[in-house]
Protein backbone atom coordinates (compact mmCIF):
# COMPACT_ATOMS: atom_id res chain seq x y z
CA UNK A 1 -98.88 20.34 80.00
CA UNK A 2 -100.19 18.68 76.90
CA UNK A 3 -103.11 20.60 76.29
CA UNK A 4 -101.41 23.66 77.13
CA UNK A 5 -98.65 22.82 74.26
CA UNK A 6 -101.47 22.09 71.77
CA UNK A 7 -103.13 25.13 72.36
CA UNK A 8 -99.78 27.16 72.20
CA UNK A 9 -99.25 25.21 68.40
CA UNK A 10 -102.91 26.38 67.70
CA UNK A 11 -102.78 30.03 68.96
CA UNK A 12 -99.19 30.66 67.41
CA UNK A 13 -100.46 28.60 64.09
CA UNK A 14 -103.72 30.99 63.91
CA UNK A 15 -101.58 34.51 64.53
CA UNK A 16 -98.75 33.54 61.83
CA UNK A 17 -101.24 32.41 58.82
CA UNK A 18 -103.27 35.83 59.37
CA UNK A 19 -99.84 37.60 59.15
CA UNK A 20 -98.51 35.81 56.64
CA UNK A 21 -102.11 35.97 54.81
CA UNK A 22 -101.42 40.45 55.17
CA UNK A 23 -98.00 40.08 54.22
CA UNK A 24 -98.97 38.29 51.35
CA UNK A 25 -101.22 40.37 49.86
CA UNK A 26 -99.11 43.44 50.95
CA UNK A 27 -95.62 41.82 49.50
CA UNK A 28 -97.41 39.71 46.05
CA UNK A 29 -100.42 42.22 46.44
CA UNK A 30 -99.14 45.62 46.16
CA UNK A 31 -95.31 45.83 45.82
CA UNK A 32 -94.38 43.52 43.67
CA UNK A 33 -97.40 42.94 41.57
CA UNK A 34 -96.79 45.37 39.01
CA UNK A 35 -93.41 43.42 38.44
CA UNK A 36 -94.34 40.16 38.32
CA UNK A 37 -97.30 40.87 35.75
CA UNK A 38 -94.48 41.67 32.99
CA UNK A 39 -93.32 38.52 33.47
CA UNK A 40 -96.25 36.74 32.80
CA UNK A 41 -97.29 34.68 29.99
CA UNK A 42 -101.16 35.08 29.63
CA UNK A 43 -102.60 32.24 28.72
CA UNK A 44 -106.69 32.67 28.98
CA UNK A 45 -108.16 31.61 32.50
CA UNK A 46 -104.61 31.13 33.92
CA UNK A 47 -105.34 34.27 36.61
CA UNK A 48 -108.31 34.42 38.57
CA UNK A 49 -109.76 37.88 39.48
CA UNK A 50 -110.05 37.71 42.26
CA UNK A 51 -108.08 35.17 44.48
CA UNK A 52 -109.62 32.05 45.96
CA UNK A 53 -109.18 33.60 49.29
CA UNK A 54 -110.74 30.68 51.10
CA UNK A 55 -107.23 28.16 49.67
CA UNK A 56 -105.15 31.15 49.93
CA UNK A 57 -106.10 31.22 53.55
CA UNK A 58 -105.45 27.24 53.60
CA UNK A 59 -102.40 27.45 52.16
CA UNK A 60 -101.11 30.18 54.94
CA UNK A 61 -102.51 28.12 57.41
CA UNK A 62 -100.41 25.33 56.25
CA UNK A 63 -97.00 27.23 56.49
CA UNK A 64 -97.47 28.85 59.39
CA UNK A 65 -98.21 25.44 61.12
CA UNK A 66 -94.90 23.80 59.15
CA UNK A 67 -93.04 26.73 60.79
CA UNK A 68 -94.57 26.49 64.17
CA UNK A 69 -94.23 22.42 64.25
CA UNK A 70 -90.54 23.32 63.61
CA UNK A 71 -90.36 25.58 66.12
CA UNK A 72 -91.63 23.86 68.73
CA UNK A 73 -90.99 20.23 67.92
CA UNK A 74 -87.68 20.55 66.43
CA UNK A 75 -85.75 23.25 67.18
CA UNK A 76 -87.33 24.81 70.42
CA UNK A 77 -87.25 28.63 68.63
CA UNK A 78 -88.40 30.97 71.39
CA UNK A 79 -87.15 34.41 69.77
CA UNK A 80 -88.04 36.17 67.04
CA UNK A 81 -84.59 36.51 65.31
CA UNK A 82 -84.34 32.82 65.34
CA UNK A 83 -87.74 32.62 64.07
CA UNK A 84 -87.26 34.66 61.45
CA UNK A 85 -84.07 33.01 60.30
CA UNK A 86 -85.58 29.42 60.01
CA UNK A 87 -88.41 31.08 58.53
CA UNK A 88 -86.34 32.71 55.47
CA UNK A 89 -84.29 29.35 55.29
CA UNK A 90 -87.45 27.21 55.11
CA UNK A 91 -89.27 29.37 52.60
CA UNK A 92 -85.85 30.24 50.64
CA UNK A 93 -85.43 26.80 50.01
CA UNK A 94 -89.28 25.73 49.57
CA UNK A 95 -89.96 28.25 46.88
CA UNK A 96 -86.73 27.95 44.85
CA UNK A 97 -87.39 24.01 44.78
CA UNK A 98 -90.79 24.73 43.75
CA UNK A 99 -90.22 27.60 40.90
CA UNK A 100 -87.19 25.22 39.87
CA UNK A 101 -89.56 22.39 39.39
CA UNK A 102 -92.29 24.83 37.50
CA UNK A 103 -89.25 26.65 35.59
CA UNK A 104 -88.47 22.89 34.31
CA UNK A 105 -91.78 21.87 33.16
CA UNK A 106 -94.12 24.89 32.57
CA UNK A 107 -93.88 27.83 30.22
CA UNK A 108 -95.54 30.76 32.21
CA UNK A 109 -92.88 33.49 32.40
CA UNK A 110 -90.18 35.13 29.49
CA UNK A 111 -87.33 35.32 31.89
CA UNK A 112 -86.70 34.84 35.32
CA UNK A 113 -87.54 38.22 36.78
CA UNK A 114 -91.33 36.68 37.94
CA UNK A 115 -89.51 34.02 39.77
CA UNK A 116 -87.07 35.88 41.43
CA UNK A 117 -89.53 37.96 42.82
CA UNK A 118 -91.68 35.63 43.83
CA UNK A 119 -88.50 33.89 45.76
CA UNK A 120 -87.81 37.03 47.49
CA UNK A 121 -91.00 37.87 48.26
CA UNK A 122 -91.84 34.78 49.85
CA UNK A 123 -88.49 34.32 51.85
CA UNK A 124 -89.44 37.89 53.03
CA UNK A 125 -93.16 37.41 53.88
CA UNK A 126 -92.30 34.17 55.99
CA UNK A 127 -88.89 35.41 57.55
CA UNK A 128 -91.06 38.19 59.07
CA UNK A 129 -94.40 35.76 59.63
CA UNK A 130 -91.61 33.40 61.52
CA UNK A 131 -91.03 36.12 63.26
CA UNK A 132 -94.02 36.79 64.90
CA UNK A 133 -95.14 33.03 65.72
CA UNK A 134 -91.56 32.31 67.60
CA UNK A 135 -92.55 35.48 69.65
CA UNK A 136 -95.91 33.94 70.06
CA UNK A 137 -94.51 30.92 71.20
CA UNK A 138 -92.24 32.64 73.57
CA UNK A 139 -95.02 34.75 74.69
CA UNK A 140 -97.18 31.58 75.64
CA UNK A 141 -94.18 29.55 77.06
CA UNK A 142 -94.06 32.69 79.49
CA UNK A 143 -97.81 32.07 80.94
CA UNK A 144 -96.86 28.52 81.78
């Protein structure tokens, strides 16, 4: 049963950070870009063109496994309403502490409008991505 649980964690981890990873770039990439730009402060070198793909794929790969750990460790999540719920609570609360903490000591927006989005977006991108790895999970708990 162990190994079978690890490579449930692994499977589930590997399916939500490539969904989250599309999500992304549809949600930040395409529908909200044009929004969050006027925003911006541009400073010189702040934006890379392109993407570091290879840490944007790290970073996915990081929440997906936070989300799956919690599903499966702590809160046994097996649907993908549930899922998606913890996901947009987790991510909610993750990305307003963090554009709090940037809001408080960096100067890279006029407004709030780039924040917002990017608060919404996110809570969006993983509510769905938690989605998808609870019915992963559920899927894989069904082969056992």
């Amino acid at each position: 049963m162990g190994r079978k649980k690890y490579i449930r964690i692994l499977v589930a981890t590997l399916v939500g950070s490539i969904t989250i990873f599309l999500l992304g770039y549809l949600i930040f990439g395409i529908l909200l870009a044009p929004y969050t730009k006027i925003g911006e402060i541009h400073y010189q070198g702040l934006r890379k063109d392109p993407p570091d793909f290879l840490l944007l794929m790290l970073k996915n790969i990081v929440q997906a496994f936070l989300l799956v750990y919690l599903f499966e460790y702590v809160a046994r999540i097996r649907t993908f309403l549930s899922a998606m719920k913890v996901g947009a609570i987790v991510m909610f609360l993750t990305t307003l502490s963090l554009n709090l903490s940037l809001l408080s000591i960096m100067n890279l927006n006029n407004g709030y409008i780039t924040n917002i989005l990017d608060i919404v977006g996110e809570t969006v991108r993983m509510a769905l991505g938690g989605g998808v790895m609870g019915t992963v999970l559920a899927l894989m708990d069904k082969g056992e």
